[in-house]
Protein backbone atom coordinates (compact mmCIF):
# COMPACT_ATOMS: atom_id res chain seq x y z
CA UNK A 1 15.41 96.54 -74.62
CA UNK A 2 16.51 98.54 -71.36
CA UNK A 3 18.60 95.40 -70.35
CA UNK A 4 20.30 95.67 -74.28
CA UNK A 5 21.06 99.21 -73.99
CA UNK A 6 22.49 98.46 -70.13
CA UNK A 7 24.88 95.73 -71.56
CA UNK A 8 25.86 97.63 -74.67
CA UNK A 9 26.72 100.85 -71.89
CA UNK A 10 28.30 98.57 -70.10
CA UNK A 11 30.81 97.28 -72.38
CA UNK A 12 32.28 100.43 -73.19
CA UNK A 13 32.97 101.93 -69.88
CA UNK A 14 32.61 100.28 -66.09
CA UNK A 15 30.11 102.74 -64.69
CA UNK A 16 29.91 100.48 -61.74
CA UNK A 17 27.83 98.93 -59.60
CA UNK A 18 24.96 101.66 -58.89
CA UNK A 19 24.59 102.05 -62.96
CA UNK A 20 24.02 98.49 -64.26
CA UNK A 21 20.64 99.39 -64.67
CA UNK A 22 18.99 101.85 -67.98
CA UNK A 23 15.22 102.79 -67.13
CA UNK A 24 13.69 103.45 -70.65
CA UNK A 25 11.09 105.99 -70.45
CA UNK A 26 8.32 106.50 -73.18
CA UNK A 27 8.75 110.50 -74.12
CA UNK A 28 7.45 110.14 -78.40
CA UNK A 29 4.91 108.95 -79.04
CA UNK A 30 2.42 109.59 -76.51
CA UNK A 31 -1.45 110.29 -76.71
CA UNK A 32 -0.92 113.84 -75.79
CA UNK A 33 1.18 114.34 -78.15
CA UNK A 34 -0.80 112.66 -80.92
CA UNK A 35 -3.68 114.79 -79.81
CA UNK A 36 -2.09 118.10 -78.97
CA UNK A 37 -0.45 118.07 -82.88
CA UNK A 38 -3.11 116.86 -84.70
CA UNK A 39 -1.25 113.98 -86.29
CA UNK A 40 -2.52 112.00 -88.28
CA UNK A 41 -4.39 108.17 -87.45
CA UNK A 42 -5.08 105.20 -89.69
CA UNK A 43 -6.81 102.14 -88.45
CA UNK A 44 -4.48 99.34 -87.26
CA UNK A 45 -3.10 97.07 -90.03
CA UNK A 46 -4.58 93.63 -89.60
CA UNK A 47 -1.49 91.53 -90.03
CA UNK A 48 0.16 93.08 -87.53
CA UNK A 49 0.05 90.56 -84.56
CA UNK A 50 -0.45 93.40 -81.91
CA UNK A 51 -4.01 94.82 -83.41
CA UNK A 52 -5.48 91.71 -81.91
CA UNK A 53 -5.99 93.49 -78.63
CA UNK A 54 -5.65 96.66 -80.05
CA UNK A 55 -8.60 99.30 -80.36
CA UNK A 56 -8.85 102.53 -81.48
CA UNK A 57 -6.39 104.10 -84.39
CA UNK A 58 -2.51 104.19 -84.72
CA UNK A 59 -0.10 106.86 -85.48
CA UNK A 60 3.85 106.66 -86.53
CA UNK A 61 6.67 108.82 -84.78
CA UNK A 62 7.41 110.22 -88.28
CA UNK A 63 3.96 112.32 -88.23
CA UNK A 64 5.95 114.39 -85.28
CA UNK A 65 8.03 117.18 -86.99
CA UNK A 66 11.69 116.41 -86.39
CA UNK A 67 12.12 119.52 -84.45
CA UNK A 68 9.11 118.80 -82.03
CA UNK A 69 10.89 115.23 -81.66
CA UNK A 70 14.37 116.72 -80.87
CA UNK A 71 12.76 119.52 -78.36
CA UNK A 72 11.14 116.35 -76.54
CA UNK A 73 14.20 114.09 -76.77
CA UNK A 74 16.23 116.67 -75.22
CA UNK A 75 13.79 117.42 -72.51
CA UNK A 76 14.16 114.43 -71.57
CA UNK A 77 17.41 113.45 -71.19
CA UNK A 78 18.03 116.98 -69.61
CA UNK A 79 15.05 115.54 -66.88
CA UNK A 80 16.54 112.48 -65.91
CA UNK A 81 20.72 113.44 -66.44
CA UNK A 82 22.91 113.40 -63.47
CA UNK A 83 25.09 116.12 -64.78
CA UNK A 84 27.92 114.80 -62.23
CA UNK A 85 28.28 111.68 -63.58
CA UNK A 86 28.13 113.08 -66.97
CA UNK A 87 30.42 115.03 -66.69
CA UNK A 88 32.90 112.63 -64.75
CA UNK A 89 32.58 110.77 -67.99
CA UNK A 90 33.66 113.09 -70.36
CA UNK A 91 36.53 114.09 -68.16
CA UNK A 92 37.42 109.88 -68.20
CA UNK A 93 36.67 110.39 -72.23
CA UNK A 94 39.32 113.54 -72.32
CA UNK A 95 41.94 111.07 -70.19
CA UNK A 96 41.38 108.27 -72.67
CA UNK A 97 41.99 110.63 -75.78
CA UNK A 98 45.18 112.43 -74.57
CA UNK A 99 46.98 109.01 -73.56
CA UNK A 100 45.87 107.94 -77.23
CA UNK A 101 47.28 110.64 -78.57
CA UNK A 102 50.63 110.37 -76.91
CA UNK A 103 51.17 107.09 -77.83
CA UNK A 104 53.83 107.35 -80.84
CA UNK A 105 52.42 105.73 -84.53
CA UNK A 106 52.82 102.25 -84.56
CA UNK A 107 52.77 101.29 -80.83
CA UNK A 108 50.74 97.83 -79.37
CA UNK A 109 48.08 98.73 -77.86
């Protein structure tokens, strides 16, 4: 999935060499979580191929209230964001739009 998202990133905009590479991190849904808002278990469905090694219960993402899921989400990304390089992107976003913009109605790209 990483590798996906790393292409897909890539593909827009050359961040180059030093930022081929996404890390995915697992921030929702975590034990802790499960446990610290009480949400809610059912027993893992038997047809699904992964309860063969599976023990103990299961819980979806959706049992987290959408706020508690956006606070985490956030947190993370604010964690793990180079704020330089973010913000070198938006300023290479900001070129992009203003050339766009100048170019008159009609022109070849």
């Amino acid at each position: 999935m990483a590798r996906d998202a790393a292409t897909f990133v890539q593909a827009d905009r050359d961040l180059g060499p030093a930022y081929q590479r996404i890390d995915a991190y697992r921030v929702a849904l975590t034990a802790n979580q499960v446990n610290a808002y009480q949400l809610p278990m059912a027993p893992a469905k038997k047809t699904d191929s992964r309860a063969r090694s599976w023990t103990g219960g299961t819980c979806q993402l959706e049992a987290l209230p959408p706020d508690v899921l956006a606070k985490v989400v956030e947190s993370a990304i604010r964690d793990r964001l180079d704020l330089e390089i973010f913000e070198h992107q938006v300023a290479l976003e900001d070129l992009d739009r203003a050339e766009l913009l100048a170019l008159p109605p009609g022109a070849p790209s």
